[in-house]
C-alpha atoms as a PDB file:
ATOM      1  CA  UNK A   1     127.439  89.586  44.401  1.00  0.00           C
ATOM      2  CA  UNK A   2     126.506  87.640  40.758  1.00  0.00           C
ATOM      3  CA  UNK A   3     128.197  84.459  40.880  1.00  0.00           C
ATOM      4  CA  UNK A   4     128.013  81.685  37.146  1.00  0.00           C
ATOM      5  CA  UNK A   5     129.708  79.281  36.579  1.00  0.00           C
ATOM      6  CA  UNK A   6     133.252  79.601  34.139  1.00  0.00           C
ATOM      7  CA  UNK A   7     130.838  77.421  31.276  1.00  0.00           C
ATOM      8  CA  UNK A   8     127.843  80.504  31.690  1.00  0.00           C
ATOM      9  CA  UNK A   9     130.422  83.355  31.064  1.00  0.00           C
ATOM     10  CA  UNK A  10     132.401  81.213  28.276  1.00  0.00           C
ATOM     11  CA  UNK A  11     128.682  80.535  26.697  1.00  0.00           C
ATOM     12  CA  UNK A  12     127.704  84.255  27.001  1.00  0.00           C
ATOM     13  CA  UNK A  13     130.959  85.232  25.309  1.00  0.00           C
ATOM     14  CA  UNK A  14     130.809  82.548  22.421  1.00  0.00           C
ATOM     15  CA  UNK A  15     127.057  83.964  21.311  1.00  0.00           C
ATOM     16  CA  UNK A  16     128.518  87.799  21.663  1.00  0.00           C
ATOM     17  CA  UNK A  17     130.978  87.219  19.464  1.00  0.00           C
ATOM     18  CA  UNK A  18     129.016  85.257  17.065  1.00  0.00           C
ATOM     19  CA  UNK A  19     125.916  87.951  17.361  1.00  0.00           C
ATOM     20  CA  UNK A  20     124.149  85.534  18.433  1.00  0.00           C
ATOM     21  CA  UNK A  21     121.181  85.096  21.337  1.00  0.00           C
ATOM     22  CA  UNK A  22     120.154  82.664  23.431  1.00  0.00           C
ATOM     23  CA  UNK A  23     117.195  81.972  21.862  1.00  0.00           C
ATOM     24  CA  UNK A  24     119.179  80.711  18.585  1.00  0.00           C
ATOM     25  CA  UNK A  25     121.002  78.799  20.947  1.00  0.00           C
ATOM     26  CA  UNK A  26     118.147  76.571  22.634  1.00  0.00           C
ATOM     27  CA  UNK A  27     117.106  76.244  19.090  1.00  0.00           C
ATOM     28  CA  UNK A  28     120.710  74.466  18.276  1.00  0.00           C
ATOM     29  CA  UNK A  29     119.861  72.213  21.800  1.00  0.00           C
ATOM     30  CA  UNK A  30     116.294  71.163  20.819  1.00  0.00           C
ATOM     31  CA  UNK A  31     117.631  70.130  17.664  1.00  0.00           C
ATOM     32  CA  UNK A  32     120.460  68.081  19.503  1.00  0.00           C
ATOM     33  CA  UNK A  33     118.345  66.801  22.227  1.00  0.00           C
ATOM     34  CA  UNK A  34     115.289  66.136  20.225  1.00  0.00           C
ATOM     35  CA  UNK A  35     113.002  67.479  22.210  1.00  0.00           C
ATOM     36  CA  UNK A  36     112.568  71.716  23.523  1.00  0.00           C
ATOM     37  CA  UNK A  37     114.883  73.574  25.282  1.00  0.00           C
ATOM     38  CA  UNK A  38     113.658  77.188  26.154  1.00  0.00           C
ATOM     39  CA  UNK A  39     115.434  80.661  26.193  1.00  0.00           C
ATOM     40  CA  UNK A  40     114.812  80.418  29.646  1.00  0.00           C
ATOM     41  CA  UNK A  41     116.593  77.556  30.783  1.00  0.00           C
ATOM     42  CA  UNK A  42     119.858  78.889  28.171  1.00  0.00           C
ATOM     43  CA  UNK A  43     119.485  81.698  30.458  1.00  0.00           C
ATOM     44  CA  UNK A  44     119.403  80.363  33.707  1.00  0.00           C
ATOM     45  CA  UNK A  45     122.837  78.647  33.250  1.00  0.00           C
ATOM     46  CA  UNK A  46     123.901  81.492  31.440  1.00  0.00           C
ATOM     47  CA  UNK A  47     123.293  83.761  34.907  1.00  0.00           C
ATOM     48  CA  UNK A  48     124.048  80.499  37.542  1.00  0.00           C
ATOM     49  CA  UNK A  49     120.355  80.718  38.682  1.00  0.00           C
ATOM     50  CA  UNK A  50     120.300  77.075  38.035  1.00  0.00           C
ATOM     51  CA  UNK A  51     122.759  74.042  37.518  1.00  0.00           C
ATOM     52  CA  UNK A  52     122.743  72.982  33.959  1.00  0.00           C
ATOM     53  CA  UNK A  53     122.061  69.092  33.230  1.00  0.00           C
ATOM     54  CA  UNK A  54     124.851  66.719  32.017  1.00  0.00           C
ATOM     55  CA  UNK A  55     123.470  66.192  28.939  1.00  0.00           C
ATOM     56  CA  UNK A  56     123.203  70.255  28.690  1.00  0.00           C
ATOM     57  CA  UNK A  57     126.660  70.445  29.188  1.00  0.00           C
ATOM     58  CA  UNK A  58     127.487  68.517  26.921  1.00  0.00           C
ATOM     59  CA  UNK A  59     125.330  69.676  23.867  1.00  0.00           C
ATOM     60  CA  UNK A  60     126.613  72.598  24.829  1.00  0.00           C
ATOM     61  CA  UNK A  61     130.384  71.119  24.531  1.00  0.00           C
ATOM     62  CA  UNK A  62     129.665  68.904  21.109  1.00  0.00           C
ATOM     63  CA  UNK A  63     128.425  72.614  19.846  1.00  0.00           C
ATOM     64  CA  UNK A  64     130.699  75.395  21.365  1.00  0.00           C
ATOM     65  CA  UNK A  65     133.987  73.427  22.324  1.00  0.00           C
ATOM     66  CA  UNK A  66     133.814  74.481  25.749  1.00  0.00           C
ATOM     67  CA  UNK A  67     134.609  71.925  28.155  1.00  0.00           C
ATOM     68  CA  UNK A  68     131.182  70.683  30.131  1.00  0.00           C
ATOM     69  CA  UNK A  69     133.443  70.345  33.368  1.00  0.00           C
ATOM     70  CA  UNK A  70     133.474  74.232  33.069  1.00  0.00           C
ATOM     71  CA  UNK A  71     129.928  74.273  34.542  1.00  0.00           C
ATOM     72  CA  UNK A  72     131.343  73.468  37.912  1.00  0.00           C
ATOM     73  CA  UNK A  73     133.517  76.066  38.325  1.00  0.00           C
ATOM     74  CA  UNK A  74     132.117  79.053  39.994  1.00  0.00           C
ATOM     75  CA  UNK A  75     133.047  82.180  39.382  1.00  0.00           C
ATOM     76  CA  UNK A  76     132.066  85.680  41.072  1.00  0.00           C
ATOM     77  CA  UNK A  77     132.473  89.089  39.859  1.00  0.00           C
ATOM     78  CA  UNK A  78     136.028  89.287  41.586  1.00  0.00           C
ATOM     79  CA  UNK A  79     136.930  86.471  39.287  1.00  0.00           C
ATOM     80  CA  UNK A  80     137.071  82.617  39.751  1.00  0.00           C
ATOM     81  CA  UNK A  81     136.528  80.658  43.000  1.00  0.00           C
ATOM     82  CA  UNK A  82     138.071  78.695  44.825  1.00  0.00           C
ATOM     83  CA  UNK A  83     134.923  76.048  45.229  1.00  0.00           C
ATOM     84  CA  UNK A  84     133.259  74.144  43.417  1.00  0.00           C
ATOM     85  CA  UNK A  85     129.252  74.231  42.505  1.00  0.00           C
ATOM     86  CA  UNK A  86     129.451  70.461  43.567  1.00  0.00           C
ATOM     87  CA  UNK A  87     130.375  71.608  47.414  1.00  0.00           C
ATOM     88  CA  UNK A  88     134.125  71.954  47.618  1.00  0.00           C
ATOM     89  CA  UNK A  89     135.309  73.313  50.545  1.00  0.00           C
ATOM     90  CA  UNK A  90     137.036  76.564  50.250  1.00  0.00           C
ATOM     91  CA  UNK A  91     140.610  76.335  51.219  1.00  0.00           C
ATOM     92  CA  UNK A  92     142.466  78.254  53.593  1.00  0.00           C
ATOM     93  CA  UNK A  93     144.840  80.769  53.700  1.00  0.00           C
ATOM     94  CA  UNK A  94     147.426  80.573  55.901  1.00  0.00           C
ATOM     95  CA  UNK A  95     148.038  83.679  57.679  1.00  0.00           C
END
């Protein structure tokens, strides 16, 4: 099962519809930061293989408009989850 966060599949579809690539976009970040930001790191937040920094998040806010608290919320390929990436506990359903 692929699991990203809501902020990775908001990202993904704000360079689709701008035919745009993730490249282009770590471009944007080095020239916010100040300093390089790779392809692959765009991509490994992108995908959820890795948590993206604050200061990622946001860049990535300041240039997309999408919220940089929606890099905490998980989501699978059913749809959102209930946790968090922080740790939340799951909750129950009563049954």
């Amino acid at each position: 099962m692929t699991a990203r966060t809501r902020g990775g599949r908001k990202l993904h579809e704000w360079l689709k519809d701008r035919e745009r690539n993730q490249q282009w976009f770590a471009e944007q970040l080095s020239e916010e930061r100040g300093e390089r930001v790779y392809q692959s790191s765009v991509s490994a937040w992108v995908r959820g293989a890795s948590q993206i920094p604050l200061w990622a998040a946001l860049a990535v806010q300041k240039l997309t408009g999408i919220p940089a608290d929606n890099w905490t919320e998980m989501e699978t390929a059913e749809g959102p989850s209930l946790a968090k990436r922080s740790g939340g506990a799951r909750h129950r359903q009563a049954g």
